[in-house]
N, C-alpha and C. Protein backbone atom coordinates (compact mmCIF):
# COMPACT_ATOMS: atom_id res chain seq x y z
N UNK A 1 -143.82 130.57 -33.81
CA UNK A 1 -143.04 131.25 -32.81
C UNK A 1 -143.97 131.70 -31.68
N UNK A 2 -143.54 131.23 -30.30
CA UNK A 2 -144.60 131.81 -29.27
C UNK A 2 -143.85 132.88 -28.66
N UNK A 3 -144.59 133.79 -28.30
CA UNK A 3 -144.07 135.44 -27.58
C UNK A 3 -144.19 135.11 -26.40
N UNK A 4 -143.59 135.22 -25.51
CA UNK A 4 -143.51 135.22 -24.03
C UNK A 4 -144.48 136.60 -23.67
N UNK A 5 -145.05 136.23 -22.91
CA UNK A 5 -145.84 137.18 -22.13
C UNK A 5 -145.07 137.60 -21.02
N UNK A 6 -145.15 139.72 -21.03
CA UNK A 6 -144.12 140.08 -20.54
C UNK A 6 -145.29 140.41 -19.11
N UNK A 7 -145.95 140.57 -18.59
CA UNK A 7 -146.90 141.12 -17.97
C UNK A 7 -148.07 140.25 -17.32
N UNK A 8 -148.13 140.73 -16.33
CA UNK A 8 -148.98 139.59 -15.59
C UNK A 8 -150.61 140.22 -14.80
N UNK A 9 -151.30 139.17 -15.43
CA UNK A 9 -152.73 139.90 -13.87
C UNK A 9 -153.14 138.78 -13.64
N UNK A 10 -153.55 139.54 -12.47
CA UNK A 10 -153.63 138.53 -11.34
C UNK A 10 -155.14 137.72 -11.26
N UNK A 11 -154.62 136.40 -11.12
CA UNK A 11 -155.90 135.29 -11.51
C UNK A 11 -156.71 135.17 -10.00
N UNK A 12 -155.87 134.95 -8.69
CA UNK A 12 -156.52 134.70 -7.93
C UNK A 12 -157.77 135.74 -7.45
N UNK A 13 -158.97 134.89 -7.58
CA UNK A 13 -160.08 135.34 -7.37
C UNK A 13 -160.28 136.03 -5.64
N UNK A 14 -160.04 135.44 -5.08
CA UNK A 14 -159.67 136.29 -3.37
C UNK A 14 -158.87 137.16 -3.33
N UNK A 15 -157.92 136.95 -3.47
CA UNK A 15 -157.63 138.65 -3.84
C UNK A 15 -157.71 139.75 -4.27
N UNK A 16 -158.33 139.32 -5.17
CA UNK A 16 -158.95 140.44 -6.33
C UNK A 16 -159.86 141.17 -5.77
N UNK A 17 -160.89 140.31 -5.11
CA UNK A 17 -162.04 140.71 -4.58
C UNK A 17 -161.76 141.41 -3.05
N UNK A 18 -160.98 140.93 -2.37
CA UNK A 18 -159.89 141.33 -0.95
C UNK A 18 -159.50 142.74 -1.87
N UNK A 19 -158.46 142.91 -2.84
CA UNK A 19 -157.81 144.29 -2.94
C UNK A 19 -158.87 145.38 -3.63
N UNK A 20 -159.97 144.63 -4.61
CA UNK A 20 -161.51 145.87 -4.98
C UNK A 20 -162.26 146.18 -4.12
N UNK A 21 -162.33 145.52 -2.67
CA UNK A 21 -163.17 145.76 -1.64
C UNK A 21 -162.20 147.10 -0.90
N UNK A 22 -160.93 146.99 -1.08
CA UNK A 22 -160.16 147.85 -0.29
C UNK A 22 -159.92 149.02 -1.22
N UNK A 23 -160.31 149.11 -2.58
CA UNK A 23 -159.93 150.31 -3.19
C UNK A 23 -161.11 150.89 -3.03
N UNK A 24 -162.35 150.41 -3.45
CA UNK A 24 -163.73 151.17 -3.00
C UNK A 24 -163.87 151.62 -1.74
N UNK A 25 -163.67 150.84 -0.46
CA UNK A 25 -163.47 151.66 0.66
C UNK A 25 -162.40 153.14 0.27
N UNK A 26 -161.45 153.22 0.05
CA UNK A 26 -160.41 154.11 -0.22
C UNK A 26 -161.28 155.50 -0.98
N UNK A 27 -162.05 154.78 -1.99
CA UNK A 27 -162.93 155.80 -2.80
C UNK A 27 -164.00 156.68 -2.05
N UNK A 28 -164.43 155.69 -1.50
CA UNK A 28 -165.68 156.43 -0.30
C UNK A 28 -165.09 157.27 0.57
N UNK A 29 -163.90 156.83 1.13
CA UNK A 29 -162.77 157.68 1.97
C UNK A 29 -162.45 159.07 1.42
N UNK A 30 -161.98 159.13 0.02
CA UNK A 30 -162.36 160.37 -0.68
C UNK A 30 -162.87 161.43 -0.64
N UNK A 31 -164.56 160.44 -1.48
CA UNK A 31 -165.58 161.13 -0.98
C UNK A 31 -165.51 162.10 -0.04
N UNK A 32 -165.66 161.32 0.97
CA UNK A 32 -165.60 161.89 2.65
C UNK A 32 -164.52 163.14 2.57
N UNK A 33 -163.47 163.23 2.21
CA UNK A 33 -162.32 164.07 2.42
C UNK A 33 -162.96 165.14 1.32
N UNK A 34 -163.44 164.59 0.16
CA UNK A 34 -163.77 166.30 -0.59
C UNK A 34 -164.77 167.02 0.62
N UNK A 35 -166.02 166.15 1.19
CA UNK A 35 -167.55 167.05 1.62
C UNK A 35 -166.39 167.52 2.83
N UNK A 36 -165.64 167.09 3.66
CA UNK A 36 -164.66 167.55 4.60
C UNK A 36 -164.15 168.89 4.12
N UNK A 37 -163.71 169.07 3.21
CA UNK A 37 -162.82 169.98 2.97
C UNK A 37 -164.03 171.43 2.64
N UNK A 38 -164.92 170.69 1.58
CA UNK A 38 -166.26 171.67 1.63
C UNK A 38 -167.04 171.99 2.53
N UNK A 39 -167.03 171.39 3.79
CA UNK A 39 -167.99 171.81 4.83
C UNK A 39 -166.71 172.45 6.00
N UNK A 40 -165.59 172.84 5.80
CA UNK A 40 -164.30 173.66 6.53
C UNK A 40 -164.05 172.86 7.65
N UNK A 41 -163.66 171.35 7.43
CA UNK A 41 -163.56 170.58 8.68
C UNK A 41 -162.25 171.11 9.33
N UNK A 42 -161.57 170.86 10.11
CA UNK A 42 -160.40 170.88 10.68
C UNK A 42 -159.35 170.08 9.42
N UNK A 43 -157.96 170.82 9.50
CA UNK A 43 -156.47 170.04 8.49
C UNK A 43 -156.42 168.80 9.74
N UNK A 44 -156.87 168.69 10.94
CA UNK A 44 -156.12 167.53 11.32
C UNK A 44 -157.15 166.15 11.03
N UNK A 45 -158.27 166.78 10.95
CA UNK A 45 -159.41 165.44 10.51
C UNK A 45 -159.35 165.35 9.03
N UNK A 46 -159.00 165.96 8.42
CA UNK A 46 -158.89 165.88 6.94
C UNK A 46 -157.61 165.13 6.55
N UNK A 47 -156.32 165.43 7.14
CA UNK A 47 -155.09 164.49 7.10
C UNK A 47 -155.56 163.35 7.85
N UNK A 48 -156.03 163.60 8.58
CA UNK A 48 -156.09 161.81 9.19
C UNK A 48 -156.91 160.68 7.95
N UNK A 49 -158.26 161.53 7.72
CA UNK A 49 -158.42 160.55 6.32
C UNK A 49 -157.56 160.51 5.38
N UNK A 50 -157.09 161.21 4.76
CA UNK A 50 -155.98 161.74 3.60
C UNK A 50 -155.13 160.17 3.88
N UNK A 51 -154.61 160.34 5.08
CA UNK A 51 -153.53 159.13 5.87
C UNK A 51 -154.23 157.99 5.77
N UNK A 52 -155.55 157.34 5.90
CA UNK A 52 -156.02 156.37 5.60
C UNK A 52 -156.44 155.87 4.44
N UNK A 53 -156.45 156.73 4.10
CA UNK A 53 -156.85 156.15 2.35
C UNK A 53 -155.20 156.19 1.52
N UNK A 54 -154.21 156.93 1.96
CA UNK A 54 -152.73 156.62 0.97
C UNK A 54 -152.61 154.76 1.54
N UNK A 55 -153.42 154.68 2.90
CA UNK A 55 -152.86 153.10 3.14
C UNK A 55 -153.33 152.20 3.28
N UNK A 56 -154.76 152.42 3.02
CA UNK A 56 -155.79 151.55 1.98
C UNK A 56 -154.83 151.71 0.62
N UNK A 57 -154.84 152.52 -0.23
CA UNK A 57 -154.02 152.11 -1.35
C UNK A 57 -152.99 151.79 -1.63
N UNK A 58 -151.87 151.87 -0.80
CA UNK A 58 -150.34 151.48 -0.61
C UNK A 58 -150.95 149.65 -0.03
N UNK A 59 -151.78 149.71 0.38
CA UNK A 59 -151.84 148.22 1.32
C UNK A 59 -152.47 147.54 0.05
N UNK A 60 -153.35 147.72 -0.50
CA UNK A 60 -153.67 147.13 -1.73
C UNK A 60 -152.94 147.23 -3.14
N UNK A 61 -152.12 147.79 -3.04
CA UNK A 61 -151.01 147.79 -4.22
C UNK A 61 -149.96 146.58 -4.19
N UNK A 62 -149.21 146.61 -2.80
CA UNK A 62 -148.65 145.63 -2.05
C UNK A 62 -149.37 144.09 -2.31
N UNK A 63 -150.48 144.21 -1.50
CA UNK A 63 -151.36 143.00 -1.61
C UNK A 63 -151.44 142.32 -3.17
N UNK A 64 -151.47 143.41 -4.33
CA UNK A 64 -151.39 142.95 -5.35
C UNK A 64 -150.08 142.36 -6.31
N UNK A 65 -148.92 143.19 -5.99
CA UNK A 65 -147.84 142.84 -6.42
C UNK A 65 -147.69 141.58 -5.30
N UNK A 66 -147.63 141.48 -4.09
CA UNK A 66 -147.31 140.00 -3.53
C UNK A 66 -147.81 138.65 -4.26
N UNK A 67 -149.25 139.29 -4.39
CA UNK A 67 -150.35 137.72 -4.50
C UNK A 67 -150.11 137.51 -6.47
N UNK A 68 -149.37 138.36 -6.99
CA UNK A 68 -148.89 138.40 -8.48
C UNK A 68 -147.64 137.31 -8.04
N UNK A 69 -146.75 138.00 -7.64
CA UNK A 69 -145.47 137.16 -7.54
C UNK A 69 -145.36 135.91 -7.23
N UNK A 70 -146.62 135.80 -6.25
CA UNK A 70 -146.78 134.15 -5.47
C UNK A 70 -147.23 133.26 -6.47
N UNK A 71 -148.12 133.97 -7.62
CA UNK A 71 -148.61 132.89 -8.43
C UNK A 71 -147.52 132.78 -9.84
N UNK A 72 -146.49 133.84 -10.05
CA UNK A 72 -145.48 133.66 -11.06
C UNK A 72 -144.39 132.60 -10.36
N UNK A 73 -144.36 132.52 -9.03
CA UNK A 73 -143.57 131.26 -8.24
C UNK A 73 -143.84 129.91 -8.77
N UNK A 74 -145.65 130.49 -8.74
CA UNK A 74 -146.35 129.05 -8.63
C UNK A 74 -146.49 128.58 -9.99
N UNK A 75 -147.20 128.67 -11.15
CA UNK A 75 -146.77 128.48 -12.33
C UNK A 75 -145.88 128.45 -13.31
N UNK A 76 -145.11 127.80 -13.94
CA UNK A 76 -144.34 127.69 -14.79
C UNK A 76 -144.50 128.57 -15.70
N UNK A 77 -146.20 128.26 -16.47
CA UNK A 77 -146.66 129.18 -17.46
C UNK A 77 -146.32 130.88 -17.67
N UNK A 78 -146.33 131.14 -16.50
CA UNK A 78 -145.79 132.46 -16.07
C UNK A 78 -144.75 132.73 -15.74
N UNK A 79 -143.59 132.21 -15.05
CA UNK A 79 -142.83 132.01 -14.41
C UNK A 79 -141.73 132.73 -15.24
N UNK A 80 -141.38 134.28 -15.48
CA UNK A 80 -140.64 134.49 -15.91
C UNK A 80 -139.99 135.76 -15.37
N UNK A 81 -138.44 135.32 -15.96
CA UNK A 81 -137.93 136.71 -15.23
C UNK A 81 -138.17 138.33 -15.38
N UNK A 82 -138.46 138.11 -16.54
CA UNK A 82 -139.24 139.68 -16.88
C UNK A 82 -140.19 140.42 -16.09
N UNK A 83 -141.13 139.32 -16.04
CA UNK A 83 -142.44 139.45 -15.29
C UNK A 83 -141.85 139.81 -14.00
N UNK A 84 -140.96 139.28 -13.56
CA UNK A 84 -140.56 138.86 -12.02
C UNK A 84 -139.65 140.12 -11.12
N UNK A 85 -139.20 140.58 -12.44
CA UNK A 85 -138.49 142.05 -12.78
C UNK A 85 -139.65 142.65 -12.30
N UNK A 86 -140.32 142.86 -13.49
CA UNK A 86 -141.07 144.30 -13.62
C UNK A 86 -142.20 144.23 -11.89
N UNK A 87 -142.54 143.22 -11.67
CA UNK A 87 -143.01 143.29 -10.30
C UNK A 87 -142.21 143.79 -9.15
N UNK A 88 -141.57 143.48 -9.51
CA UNK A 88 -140.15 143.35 -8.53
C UNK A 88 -140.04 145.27 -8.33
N UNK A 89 -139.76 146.27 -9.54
CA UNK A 89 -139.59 147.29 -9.69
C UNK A 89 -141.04 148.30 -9.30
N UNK A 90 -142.30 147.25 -9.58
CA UNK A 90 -143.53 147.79 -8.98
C UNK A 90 -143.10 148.34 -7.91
N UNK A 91 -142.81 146.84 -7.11
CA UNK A 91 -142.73 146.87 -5.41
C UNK A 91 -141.70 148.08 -5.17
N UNK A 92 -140.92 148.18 -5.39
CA UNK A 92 -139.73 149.33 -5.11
C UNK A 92 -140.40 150.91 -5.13
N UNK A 93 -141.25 150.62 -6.48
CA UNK A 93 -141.58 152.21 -6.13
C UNK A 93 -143.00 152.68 -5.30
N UNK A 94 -143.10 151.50 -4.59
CA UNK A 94 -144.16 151.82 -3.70
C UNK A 94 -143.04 152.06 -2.06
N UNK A 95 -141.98 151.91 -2.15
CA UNK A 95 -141.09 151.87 -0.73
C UNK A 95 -140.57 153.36 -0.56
């Protein structure tokens, strides 16, 4: 009996490396926003990073559920509605 695999990660190697390059930026962004907050920067320079890093990570979340879905299109092996679901419901609760 074979189990369908309900869950998917993502194979393509460019992307991967495209959406870890964009979460480490996001991290360093952080960074930056704690020594900000410890050295009494201004709320409007501190939201403005705050604002760049929710979209560094909203943009790489996206990027990941897309470049998932494109390759459950693209393979059969994968190609299932479950999978296709639960991505599907990713994407929603990032909107």
């Amino acid at each position: 009996m074979t189990t369908k695999k309900t869950s998917h990660v993502l194979r393509d190697e460019e992307q991967l490396a495209a959406i870890t390059k964009r979460i480490k930026r996001a991290h360093g962004q952080m960074g930056a926003i704690v020594r900000m907050l410890e050295e009494g920067r201004s709320c409007e320079d501190i939201v403005t990073q705050m604002a760049a890093v929710g979209k560094a990570v909203n943009t790489a979340a996206f990027t990941l559920i897309s470049a998932s879905l494109k390759e459950c299109i693209i393979d059969p092996e994968i190609n299932s509605d479950e999978i296709t679901q639960k991505l599907q419901k990713l994407f929603l609760s990032l909107a």
